[in-house]
N, C-alpha and C. Protein backbone atom coordinates (compact mmCIF):
# COMPACT_ATOMS: atom_id res chain seq x y z
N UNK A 1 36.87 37.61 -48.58
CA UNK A 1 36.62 36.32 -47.99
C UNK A 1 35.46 36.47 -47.00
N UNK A 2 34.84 35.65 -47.23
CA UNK A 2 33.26 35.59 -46.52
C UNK A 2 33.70 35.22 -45.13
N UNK A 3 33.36 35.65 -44.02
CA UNK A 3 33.28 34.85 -42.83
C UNK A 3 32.42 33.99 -42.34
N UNK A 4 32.55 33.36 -41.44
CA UNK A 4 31.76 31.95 -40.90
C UNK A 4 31.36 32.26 -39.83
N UNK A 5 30.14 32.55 -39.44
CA UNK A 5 29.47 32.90 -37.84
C UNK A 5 29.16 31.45 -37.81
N UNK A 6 29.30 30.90 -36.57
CA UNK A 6 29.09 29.93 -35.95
C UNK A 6 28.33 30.16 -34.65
N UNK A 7 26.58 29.08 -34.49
CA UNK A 7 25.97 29.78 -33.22
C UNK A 7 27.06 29.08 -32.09
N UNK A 8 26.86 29.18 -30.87
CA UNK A 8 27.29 28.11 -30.16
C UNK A 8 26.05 27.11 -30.06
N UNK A 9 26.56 25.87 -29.30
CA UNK A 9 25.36 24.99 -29.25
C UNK A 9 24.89 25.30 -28.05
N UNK A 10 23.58 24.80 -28.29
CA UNK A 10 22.39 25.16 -26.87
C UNK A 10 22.52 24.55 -26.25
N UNK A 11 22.95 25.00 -25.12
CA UNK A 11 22.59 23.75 -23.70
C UNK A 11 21.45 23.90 -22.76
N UNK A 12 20.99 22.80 -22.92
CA UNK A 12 19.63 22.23 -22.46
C UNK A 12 19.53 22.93 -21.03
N UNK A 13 18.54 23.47 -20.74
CA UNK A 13 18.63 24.31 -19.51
C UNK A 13 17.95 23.16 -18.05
N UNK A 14 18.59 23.16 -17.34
CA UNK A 14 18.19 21.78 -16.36
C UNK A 14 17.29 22.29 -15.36
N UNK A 15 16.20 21.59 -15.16
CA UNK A 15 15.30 21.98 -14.57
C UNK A 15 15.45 21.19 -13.09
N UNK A 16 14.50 21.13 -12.29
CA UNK A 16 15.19 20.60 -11.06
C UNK A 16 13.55 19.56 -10.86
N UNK A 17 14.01 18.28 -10.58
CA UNK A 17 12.65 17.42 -10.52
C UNK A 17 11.74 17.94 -9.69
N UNK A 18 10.54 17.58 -10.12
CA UNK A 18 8.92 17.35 -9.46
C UNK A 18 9.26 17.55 -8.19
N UNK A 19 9.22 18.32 -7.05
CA UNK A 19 8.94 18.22 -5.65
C UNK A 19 8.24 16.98 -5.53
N UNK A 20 6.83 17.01 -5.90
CA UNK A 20 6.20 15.45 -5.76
C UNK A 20 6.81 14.38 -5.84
N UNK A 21 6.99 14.38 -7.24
CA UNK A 21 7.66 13.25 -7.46
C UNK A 21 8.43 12.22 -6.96
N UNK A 22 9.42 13.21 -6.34
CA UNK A 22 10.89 13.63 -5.16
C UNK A 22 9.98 12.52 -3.79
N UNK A 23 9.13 13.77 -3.78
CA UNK A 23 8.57 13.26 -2.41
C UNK A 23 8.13 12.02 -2.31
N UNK A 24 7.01 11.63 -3.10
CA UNK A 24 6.59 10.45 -2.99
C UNK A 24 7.44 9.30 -2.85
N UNK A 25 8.65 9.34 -4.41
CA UNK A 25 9.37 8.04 -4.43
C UNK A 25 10.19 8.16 -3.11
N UNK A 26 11.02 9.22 -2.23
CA UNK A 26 11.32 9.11 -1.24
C UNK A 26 10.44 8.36 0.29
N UNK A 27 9.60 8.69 -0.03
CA UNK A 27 8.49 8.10 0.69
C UNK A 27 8.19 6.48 1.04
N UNK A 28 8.18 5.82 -0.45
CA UNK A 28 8.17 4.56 -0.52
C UNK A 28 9.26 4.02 -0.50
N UNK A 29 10.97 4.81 -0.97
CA UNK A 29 12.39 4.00 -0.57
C UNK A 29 11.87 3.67 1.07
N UNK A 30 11.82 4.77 1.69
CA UNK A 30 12.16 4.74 3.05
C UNK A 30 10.92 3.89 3.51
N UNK A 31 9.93 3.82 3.62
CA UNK A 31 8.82 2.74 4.01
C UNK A 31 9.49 1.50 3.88
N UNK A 32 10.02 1.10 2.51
CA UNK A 32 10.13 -0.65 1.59
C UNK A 32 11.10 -0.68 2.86
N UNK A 33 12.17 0.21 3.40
CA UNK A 33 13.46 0.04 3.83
C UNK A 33 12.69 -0.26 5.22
N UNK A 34 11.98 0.33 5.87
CA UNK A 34 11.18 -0.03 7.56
C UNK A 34 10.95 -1.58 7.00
N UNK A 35 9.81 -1.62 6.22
CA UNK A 35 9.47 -3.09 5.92
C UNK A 35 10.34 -4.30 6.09
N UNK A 36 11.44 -3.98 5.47
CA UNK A 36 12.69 -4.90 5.23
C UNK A 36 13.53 -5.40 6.23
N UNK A 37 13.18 -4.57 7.65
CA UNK A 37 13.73 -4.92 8.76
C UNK A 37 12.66 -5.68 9.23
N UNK A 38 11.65 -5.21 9.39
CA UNK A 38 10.91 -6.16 10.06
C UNK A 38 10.39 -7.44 9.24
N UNK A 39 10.84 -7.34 8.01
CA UNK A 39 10.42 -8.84 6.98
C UNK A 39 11.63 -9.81 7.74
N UNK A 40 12.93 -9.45 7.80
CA UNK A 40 13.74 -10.01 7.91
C UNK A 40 14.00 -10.40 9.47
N UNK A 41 13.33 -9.65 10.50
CA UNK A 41 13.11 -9.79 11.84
C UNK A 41 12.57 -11.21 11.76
N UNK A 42 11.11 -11.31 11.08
CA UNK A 42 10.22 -12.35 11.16
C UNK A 42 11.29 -13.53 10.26
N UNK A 43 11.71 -13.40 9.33
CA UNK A 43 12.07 -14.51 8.87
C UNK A 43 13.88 -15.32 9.35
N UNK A 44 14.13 -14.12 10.36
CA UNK A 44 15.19 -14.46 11.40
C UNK A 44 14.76 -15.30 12.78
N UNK A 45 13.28 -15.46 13.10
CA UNK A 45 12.87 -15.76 14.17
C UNK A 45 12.17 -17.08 13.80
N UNK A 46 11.39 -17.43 12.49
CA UNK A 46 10.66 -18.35 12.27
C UNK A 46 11.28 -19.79 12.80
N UNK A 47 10.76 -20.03 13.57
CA UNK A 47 10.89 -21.72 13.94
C UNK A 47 11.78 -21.93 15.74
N UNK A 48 11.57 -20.07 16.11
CA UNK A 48 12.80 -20.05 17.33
C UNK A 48 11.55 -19.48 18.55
N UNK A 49 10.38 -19.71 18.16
CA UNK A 49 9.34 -19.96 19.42
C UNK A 49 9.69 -21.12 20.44
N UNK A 50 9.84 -21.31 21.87
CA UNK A 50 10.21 -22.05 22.34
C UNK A 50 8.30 -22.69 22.95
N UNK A 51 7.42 -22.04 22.90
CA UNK A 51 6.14 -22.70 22.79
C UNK A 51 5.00 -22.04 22.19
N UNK A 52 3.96 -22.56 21.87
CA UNK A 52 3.07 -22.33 20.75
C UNK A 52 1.99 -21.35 21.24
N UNK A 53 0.66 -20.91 20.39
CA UNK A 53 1.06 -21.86 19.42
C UNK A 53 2.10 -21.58 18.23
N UNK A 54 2.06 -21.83 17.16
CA UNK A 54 3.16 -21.99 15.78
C UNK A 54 2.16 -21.49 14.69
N UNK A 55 3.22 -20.82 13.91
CA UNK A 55 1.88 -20.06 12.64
C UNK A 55 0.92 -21.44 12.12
N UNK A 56 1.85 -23.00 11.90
CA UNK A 56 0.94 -23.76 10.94
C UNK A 56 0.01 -24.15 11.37
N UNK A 57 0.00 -23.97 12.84
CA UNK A 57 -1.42 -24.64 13.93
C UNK A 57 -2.49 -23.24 14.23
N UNK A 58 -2.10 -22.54 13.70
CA UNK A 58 -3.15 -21.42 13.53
C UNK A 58 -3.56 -20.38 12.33
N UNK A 59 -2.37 -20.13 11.63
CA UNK A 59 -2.61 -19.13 10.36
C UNK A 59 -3.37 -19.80 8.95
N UNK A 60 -4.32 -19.14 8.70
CA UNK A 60 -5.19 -20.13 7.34
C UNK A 60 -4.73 -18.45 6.38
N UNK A 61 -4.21 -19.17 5.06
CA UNK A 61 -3.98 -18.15 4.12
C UNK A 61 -5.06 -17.48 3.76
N UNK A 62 -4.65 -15.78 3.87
CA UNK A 62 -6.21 -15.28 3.93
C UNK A 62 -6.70 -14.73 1.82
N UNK A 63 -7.20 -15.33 1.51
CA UNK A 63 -7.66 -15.32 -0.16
C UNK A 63 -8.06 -14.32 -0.12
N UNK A 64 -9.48 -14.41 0.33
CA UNK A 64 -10.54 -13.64 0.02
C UNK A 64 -9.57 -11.61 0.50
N UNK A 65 -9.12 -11.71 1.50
CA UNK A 65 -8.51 -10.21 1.78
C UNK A 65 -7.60 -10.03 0.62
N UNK A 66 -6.71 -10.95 0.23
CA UNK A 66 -5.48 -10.67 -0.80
C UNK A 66 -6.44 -10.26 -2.06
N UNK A 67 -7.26 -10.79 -2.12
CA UNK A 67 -8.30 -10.41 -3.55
C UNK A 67 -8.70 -9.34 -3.61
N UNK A 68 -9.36 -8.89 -2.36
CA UNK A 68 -9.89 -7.91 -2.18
C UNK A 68 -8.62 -6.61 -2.68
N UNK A 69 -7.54 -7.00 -1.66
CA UNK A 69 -6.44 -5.85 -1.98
C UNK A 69 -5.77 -5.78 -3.00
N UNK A 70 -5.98 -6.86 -3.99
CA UNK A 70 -5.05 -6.93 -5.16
C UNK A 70 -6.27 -6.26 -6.11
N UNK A 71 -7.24 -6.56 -5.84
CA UNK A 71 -8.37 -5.77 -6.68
C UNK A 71 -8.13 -4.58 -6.75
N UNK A 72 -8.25 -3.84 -5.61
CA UNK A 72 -8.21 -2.33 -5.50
C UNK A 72 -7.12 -1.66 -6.12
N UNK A 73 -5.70 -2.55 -6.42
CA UNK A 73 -5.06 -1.80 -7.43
C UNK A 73 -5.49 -1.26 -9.23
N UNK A 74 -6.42 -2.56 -9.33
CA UNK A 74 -7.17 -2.91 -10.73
C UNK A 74 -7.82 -1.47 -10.40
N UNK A 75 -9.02 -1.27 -9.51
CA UNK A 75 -10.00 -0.33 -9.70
C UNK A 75 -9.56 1.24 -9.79
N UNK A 76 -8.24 1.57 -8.81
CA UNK A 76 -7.66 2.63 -8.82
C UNK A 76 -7.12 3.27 -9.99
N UNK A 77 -6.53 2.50 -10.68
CA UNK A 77 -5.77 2.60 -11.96
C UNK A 77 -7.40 2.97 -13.17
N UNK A 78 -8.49 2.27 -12.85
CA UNK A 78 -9.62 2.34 -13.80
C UNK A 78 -10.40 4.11 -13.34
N UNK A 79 -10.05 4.17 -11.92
CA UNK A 79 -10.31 5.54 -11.74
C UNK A 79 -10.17 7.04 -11.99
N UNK A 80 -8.40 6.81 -12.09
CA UNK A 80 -7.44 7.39 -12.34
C UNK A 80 -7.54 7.66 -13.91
N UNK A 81 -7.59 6.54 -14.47
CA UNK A 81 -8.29 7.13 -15.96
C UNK A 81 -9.36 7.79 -16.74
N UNK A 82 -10.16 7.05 -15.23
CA UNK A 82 -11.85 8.22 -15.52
C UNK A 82 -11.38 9.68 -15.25
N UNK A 83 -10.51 9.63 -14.24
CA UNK A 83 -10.54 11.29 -13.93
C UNK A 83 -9.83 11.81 -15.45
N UNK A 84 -8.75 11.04 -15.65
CA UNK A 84 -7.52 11.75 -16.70
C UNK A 84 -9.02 12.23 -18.03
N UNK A 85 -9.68 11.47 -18.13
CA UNK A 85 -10.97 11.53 -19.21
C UNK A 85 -11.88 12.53 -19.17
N UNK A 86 -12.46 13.13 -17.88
CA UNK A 86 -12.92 13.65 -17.46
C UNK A 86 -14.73 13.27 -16.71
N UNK A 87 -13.99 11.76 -16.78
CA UNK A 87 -15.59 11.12 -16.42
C UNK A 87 -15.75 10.88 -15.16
N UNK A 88 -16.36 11.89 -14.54
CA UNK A 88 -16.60 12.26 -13.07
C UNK A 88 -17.16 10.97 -12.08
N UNK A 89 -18.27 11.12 -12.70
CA UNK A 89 -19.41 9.89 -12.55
C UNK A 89 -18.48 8.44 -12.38
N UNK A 90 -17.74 8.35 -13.58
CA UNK A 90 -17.03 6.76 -13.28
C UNK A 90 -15.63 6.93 -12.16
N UNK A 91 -15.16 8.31 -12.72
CA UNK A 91 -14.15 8.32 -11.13
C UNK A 91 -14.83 8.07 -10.22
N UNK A 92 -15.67 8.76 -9.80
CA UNK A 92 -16.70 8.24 -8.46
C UNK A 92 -16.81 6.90 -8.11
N UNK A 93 -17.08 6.27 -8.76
CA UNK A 93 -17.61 4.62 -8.86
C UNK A 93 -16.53 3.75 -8.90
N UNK A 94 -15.64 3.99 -9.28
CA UNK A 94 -14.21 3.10 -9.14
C UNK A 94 -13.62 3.69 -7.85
N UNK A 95 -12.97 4.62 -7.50
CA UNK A 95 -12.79 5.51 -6.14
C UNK A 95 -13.17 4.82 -5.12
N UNK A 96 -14.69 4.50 -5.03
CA UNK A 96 -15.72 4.12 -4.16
C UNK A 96 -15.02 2.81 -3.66
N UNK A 97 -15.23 1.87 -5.58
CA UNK A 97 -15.02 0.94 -5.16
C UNK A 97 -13.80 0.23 -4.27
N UNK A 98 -12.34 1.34 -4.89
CA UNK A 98 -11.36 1.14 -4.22
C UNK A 98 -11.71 0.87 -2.86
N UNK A 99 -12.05 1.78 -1.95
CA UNK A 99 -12.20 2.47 -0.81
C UNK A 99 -12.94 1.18 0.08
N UNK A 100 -14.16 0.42 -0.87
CA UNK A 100 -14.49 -0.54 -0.08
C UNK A 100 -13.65 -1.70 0.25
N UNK A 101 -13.21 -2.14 -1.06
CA UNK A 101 -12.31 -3.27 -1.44
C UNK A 101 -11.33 -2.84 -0.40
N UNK A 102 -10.37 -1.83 -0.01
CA UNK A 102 -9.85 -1.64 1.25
C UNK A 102 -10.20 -2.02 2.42
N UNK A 103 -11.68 -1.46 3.29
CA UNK A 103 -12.43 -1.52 3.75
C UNK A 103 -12.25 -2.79 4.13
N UNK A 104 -12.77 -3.88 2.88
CA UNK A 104 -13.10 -5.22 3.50
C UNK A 104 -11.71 -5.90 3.77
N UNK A 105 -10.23 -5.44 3.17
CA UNK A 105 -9.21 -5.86 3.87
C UNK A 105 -8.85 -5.66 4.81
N UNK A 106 -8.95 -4.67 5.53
CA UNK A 106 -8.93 -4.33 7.05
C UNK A 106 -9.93 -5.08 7.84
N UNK A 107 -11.29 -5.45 7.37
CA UNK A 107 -12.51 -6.19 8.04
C UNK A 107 -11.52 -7.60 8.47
N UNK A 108 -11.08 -7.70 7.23
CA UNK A 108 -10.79 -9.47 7.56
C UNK A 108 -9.51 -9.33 8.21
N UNK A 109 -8.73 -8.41 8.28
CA UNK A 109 -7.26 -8.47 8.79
C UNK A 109 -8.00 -8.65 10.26
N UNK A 110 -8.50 -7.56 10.50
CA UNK A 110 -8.96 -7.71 12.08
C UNK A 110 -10.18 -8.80 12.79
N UNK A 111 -10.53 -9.31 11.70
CA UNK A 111 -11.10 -10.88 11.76
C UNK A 111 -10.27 -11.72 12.37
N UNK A 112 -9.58 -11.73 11.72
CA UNK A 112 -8.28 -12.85 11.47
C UNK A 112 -7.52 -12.75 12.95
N UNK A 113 -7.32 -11.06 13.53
CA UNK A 113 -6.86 -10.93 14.82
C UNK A 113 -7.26 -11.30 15.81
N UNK A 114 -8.74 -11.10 15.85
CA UNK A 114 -9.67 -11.49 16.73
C UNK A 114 -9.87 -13.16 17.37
N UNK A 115 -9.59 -13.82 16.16
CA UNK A 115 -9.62 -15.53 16.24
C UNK A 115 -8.64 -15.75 16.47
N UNK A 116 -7.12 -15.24 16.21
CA UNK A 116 -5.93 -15.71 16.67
C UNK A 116 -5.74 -15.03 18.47
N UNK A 117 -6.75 -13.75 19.04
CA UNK A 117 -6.48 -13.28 20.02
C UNK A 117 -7.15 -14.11 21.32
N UNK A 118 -8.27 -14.33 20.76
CA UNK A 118 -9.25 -14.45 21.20
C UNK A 118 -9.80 -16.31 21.92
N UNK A 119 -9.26 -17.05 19.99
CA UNK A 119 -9.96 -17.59 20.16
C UNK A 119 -8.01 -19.24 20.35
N UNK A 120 -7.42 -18.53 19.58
CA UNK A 120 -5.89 -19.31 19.38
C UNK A 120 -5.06 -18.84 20.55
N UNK A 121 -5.41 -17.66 21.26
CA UNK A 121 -4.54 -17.33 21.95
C UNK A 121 -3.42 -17.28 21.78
N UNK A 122 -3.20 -16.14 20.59
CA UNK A 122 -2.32 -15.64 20.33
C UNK A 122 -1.94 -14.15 20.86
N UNK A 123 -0.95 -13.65 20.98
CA UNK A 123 -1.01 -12.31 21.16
C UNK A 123 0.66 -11.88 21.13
N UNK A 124 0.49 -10.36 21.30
CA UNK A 124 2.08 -9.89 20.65
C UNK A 124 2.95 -10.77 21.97
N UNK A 125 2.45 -11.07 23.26
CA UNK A 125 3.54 -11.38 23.85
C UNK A 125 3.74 -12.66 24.35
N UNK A 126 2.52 -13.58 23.60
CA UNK A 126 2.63 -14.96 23.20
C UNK A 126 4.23 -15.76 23.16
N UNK A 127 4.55 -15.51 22.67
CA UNK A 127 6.11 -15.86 21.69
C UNK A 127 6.69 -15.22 21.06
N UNK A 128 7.92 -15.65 20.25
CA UNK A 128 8.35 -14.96 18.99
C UNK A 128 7.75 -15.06 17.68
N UNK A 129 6.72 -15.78 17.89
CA UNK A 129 6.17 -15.63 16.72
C UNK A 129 4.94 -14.86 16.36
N UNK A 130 4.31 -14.31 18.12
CA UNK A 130 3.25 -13.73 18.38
C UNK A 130 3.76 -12.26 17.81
N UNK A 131 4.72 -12.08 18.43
CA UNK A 131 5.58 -10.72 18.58
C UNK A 131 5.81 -10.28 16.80
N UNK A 132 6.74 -10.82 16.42
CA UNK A 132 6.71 -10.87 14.90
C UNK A 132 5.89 -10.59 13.80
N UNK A 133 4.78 -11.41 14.05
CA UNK A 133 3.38 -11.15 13.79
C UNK A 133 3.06 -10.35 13.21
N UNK A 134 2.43 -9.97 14.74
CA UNK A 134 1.58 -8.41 14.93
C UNK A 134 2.23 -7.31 14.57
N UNK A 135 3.70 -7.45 14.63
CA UNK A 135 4.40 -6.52 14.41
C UNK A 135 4.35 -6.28 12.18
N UNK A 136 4.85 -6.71 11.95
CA UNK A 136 5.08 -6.92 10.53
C UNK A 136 3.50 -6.87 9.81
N UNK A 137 2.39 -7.48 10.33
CA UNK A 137 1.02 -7.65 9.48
C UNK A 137 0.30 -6.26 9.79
N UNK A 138 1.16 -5.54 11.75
CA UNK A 138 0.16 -4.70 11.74
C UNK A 138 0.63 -3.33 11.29
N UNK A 139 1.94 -3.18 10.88
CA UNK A 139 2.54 -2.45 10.49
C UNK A 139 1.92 -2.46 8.76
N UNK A 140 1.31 -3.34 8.17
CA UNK A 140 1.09 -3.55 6.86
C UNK A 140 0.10 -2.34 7.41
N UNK A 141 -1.13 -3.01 7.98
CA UNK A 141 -2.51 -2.81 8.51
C UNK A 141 -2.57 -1.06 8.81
N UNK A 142 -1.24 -0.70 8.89
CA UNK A 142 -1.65 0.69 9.80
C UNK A 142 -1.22 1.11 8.11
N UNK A 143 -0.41 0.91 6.85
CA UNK A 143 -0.16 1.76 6.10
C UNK A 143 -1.40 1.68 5.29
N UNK A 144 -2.42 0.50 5.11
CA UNK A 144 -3.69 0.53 4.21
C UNK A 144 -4.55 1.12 4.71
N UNK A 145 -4.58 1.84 6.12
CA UNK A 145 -5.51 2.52 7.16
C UNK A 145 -5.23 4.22 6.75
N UNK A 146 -3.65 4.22 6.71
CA UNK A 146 -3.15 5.80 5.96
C UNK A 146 -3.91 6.08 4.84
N UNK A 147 -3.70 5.17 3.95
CA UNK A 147 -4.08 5.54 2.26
C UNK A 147 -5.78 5.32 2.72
N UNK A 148 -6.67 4.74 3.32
CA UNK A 148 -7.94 4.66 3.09
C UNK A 148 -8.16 5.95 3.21
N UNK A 149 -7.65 6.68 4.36
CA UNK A 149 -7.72 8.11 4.89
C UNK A 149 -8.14 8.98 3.77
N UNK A 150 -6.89 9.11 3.26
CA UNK A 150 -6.57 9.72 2.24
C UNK A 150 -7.29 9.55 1.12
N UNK A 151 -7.54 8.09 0.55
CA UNK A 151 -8.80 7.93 -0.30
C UNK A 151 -10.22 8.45 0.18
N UNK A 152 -10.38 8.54 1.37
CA UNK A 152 -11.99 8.68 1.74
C UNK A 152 -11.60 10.52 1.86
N UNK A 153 -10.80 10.92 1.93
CA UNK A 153 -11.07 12.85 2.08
C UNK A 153 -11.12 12.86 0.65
N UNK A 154 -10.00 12.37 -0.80
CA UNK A 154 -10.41 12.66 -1.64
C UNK A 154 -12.11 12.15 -2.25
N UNK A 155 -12.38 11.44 -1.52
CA UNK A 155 -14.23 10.85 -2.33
C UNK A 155 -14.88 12.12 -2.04
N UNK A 156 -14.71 12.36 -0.28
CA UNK A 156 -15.48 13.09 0.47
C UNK A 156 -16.12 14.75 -0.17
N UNK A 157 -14.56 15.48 -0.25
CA UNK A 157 -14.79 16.25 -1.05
C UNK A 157 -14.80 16.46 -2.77
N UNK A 158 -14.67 15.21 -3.19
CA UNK A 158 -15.54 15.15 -4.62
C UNK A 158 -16.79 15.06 -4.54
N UNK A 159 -17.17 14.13 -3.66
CA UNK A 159 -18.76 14.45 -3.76
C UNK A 159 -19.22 15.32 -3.46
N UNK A 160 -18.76 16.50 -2.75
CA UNK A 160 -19.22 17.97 -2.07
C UNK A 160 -18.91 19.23 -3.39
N UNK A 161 -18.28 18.33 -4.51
CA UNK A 161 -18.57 18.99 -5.77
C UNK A 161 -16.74 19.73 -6.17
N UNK A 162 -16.01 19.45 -4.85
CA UNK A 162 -14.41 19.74 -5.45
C UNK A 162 -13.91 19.67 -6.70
N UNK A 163 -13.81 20.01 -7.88
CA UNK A 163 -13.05 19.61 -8.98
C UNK A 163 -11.67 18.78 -8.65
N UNK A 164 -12.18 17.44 -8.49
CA UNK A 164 -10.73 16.72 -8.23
C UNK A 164 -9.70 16.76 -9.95
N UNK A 165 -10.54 16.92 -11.07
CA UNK A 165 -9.97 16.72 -11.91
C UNK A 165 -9.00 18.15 -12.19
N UNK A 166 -8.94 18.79 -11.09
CA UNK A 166 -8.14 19.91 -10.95
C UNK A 166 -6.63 19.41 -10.20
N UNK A 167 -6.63 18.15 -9.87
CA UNK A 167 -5.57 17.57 -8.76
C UNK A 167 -4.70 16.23 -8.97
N UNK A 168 -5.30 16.10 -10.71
CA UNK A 168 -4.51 15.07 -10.99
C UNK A 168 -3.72 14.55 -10.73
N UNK A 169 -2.93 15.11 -10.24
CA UNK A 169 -0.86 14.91 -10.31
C UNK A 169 -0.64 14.52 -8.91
N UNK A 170 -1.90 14.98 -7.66
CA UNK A 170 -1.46 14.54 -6.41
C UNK A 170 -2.46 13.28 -6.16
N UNK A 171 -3.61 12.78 -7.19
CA UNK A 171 -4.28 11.88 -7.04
C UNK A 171 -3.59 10.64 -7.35
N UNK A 172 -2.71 10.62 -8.55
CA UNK A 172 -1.56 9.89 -9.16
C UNK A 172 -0.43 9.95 -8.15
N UNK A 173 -0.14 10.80 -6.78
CA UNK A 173 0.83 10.35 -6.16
C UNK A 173 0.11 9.46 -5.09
N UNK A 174 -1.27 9.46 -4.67
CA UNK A 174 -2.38 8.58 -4.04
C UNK A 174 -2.03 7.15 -4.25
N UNK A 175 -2.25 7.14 -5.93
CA UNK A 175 -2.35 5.92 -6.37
C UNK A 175 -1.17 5.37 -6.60
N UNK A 176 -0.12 6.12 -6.41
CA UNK A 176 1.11 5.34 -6.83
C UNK A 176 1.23 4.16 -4.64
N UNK A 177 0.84 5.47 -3.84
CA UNK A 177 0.97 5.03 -2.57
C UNK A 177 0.36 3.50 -2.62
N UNK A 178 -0.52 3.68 -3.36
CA UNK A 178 -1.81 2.60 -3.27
C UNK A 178 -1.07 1.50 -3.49
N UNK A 179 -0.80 1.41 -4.68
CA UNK A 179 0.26 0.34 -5.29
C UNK A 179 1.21 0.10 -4.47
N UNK A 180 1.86 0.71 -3.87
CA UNK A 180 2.79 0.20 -3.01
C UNK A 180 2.12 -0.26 -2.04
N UNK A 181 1.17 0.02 -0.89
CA UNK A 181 1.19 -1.11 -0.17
C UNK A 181 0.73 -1.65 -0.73
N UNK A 182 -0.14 -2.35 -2.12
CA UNK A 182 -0.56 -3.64 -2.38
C UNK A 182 0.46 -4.44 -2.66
N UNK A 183 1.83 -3.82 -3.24
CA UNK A 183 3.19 -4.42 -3.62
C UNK A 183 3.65 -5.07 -2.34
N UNK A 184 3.62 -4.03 -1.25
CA UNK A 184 4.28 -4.62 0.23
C UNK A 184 3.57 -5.66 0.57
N UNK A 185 2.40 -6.05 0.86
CA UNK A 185 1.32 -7.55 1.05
C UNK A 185 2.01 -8.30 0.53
N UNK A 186 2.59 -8.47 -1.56
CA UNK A 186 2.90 -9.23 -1.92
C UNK A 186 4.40 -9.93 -0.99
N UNK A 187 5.25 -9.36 -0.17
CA UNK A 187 6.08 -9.38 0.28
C UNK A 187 5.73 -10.20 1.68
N UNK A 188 4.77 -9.54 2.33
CA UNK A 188 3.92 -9.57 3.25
C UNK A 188 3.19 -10.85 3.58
N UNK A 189 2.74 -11.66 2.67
CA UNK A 189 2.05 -12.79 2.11
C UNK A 189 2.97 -13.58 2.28
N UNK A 190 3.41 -13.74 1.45
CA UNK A 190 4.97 -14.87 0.99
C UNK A 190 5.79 -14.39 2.25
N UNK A 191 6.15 -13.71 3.28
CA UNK A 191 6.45 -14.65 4.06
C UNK A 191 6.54 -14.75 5.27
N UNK A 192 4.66 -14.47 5.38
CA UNK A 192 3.92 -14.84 6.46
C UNK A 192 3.36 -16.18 6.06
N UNK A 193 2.64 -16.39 5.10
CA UNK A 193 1.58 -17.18 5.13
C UNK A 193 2.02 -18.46 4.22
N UNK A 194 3.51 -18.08 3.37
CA UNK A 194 3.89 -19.58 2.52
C UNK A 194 5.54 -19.69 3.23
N UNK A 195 6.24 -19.08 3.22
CA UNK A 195 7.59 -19.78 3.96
C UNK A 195 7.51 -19.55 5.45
N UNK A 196 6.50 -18.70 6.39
CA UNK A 196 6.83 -18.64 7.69
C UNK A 196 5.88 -20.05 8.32
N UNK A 197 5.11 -20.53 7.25
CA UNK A 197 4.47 -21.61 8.02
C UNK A 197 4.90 -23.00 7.63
């Protein structure tokens, strides 16, 4: 009688996730989660200023910045593919462009501060709505100021001839950052500039 060897079955050997990976998405839980207090701060306070002024007598929805920042997700993603390609030259040029398109959202954020400080007399200790504010838009303001950082060292030393296309995997955790704060604005927007007014 013949015998029957039987292998055992293979079990899949478990690897332990991406450190990056790990890191990053931990990164953005815990940010969305800061955000969420102070979204909900502002939209716990809206209408409980006891004098002005009031967002609708001063806040004009800002387009031209939301464009600008909703762009820069478009260009990043077009970058990110030049690199995956190996087209140096067009990473460069989308990168760039990110970096400005940033650039000019911070120009106008602090536009925008300047005329409400300056000229509306507004300020963080205005009211509750001053307070709220500054708090929640500038808290946006300081995370698109992080990632420019970070975008302008990676340009910096590409142009000094770095093989960024050696760094893929942490340029893609860049751009995932990127996306998120353009995601947080969307949050950010809606409800500053359409239910807080």
């Amino acid at each position: 009688m013949a015998s029957i060897t039987t292998t055992p079955p293979q079990i899949a050997e478990w690897k332990t996730p991406d450190r990056g990976t790990v890191g990053i998405i931990s990164l953005i839980i815990t940010e969305s989660s800061l955000f969420m207090i102070f979204v909900i701060a502002y939209l716990f306070y809206i209408g409980k200023s006891i004098n002005g002024p009031y967002p609708k007598d001063v806040l004009e929805f800002p387009w031209w910045a939301s464009i600008c920042l909703f762009s820069s997700s478009g260009t990043i993603v077009l970058a990110e593919h030049a690199l995956k390609h190996g087209k140096m030259g067009v990473f460069k040029g989308w990168w760039g462009l990110t970096i400005l398109l940033g650039l000019e959202f911070i120009h106008q954020t602090a536009a925008e501060w300047y005329h409400l400080i300056y000229v509306d007399n507004l300020r963080i200790s205005t009211n509750l709505f001053g307070t709220t504010f500054y708090m929640l838009v500038g808290l946006h303001a300081t995370h698109v100021i992080v990632g420019l950082v970070f975008l302008l060292i990676v340009f910096i030393v590409t142009m000094m001839g770095f093989p960024a296309q050696t760094q893929i995997r942490r340029i893609t955790f860049l751009s995932w950052y990127w996306h998120f704060v353009d995601a947080i604005w969307v949050v950010v927007l809606t409800t500053v500039y359409i239910i807080g007014r």
